[in-house]
C-alpha atoms as a PDB file:
ATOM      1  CA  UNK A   1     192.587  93.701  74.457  1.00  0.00           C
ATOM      2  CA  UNK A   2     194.276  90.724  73.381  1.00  0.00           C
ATOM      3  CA  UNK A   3     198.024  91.203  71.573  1.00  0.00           C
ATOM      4  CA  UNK A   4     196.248  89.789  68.529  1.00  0.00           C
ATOM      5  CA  UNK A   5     193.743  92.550  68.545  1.00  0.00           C
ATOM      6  CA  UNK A   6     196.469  95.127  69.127  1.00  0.00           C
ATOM      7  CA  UNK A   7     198.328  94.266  66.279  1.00  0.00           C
ATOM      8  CA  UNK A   8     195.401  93.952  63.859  1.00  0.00           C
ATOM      9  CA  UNK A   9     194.630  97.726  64.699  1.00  0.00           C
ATOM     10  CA  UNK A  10     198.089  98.497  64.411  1.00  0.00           C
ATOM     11  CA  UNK A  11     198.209  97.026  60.352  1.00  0.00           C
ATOM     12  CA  UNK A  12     195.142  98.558  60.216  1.00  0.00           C
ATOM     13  CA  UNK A  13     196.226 102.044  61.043  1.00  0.00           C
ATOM     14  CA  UNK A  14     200.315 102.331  60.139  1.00  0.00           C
ATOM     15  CA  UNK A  15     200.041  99.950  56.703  1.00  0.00           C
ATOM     16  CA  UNK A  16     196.308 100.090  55.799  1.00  0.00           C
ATOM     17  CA  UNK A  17     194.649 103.119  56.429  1.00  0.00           C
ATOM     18  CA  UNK A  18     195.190 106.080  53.246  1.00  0.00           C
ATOM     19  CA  UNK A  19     195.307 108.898  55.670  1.00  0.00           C
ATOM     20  CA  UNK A  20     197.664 107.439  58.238  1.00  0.00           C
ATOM     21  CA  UNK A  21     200.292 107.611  55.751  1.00  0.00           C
ATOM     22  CA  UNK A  22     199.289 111.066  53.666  1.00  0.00           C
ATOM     23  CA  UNK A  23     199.641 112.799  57.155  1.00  0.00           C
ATOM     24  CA  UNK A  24     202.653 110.769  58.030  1.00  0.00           C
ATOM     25  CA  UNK A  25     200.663 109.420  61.449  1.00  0.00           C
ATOM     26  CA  UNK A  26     201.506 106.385  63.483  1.00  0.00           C
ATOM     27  CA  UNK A  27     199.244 104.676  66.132  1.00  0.00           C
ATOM     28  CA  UNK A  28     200.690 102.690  69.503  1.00  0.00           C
ATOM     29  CA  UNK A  29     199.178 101.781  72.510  1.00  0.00           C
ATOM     30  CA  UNK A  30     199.691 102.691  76.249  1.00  0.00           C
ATOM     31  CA  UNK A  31     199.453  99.972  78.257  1.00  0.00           C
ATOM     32  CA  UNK A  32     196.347 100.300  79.371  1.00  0.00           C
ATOM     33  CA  UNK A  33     194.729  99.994  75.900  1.00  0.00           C
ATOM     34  CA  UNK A  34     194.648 103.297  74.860  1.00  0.00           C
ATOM     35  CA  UNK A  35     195.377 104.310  71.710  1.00  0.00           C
ATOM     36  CA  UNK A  36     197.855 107.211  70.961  1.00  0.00           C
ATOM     37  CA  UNK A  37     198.649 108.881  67.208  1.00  0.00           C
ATOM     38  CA  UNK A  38     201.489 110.587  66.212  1.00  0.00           C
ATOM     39  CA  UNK A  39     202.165 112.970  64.372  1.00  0.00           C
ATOM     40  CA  UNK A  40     205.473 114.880  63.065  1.00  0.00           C
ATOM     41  CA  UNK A  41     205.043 118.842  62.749  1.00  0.00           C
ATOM     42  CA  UNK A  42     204.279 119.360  59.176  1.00  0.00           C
ATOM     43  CA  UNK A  43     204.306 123.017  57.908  1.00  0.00           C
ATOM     44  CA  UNK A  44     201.898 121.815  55.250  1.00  0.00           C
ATOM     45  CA  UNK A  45     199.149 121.433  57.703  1.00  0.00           C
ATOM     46  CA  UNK A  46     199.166 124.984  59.038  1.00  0.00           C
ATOM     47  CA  UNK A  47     196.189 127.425  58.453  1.00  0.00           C
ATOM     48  CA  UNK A  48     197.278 130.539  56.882  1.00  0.00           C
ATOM     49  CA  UNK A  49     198.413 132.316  60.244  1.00  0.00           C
ATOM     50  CA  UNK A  50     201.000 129.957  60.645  1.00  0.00           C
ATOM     51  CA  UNK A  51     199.731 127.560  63.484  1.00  0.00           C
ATOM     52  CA  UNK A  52     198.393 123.549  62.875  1.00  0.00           C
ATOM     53  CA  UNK A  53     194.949 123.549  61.539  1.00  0.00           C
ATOM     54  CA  UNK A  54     192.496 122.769  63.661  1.00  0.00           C
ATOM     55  CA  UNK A  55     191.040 119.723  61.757  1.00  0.00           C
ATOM     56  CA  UNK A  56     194.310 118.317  62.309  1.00  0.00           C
ATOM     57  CA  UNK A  57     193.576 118.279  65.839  1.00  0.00           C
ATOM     58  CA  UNK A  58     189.908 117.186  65.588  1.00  0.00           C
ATOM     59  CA  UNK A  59     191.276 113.829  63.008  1.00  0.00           C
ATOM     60  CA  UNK A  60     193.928 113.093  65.435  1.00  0.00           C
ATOM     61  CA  UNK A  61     191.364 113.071  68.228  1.00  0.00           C
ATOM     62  CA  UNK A  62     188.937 110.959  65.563  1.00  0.00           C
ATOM     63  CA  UNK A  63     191.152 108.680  65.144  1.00  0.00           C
ATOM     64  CA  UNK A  64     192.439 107.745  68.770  1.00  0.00           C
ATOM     65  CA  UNK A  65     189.142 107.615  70.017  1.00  0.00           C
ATOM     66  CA  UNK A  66     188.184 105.526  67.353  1.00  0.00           C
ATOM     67  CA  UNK A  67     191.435 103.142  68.402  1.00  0.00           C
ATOM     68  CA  UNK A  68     191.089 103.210  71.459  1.00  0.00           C
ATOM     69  CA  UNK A  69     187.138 102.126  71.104  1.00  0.00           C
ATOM     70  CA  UNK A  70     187.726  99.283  68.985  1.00  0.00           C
ATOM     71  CA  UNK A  71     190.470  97.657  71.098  1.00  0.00           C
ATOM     72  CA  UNK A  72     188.436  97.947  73.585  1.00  0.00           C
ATOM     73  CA  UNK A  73     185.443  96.260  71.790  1.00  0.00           C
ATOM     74  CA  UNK A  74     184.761  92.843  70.480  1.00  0.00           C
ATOM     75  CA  UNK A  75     183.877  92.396  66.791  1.00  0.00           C
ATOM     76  CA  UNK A  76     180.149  93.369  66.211  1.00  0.00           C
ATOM     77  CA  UNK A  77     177.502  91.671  64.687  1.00  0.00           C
ATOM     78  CA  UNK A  78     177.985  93.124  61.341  1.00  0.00           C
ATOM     79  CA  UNK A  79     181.415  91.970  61.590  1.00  0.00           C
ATOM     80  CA  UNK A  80     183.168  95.130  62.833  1.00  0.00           C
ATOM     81  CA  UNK A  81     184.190  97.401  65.969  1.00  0.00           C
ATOM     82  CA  UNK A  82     182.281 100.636  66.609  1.00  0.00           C
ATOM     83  CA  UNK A  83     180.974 101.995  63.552  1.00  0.00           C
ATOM     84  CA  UNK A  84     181.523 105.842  64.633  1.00  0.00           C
ATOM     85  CA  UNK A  85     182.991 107.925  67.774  1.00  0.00           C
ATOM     86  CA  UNK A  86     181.825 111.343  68.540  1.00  0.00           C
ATOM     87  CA  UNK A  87     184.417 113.952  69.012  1.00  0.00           C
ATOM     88  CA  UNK A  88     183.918 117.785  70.269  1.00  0.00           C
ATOM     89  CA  UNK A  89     186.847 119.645  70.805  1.00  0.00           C
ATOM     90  CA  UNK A  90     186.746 123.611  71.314  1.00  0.00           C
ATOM     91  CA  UNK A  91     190.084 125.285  70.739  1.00  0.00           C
ATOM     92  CA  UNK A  92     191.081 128.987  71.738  1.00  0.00           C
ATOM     93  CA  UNK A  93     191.540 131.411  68.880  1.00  0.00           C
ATOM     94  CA  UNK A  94     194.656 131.090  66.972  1.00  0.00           C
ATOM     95  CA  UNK A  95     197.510 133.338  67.841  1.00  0.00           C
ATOM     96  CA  UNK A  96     198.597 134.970  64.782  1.00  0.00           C
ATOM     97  CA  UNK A  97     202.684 134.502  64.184  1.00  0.00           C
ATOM     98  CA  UNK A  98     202.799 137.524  62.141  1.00  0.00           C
ATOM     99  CA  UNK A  99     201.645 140.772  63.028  1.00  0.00           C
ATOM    100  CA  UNK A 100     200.104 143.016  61.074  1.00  0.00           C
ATOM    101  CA  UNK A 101     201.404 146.092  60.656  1.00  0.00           C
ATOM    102  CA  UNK A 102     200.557 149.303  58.680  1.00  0.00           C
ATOM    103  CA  UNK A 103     202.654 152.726  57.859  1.00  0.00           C
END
């Protein structure tokens, strides 16, 4: 990846892209051209037990994958880096911060 490249995906990302900046995220890169997000704890983004949501996981996943694909990639013919990533993730149940409790 050329330092040109990096910083065009950086704009894109940190001054472009509308959910970079609702969810308060911020992309780098590692040396070796991968692409790491950031993201601040944000109460907001809990579920309703009180841990991070797991689509907050799965879009910060997305989108370094994503990152880290198009740095790595030329532009395509139709004028653009990878068109999609596929992402699986599989995360343990949530551990509740509250317990129930009945009298």
């Amino acid at each position: 990846m050329t330092q040109r490249r990096r910083d065009e995906l950086l704009h894109l990302f940190n001054h472009t892209a509308p959910i970079a900046r609702t969810f308060g995220m911020k992309l780098s890169y590692t040396d070796e051209g991968n692409a790491v997000i950031e993201l601040p704890y944000n109460p907001a983004l809990d579920h309703a037990l009180g841990g991070i949501h797991g689509g907050i996981y799965a879009t910060l996943l997305d989108s370094a994958g994503w990152f880290t694909a198009a740095a790595a990639h030329t532009i395509s013919p139709a004028g653009w880096p990878p068109q999609r990533c596929q992402c699986t993730c599989s995360l343990p149940p949530a551990r509740p911060r509250y317990a129930p409790s009945a009298g």
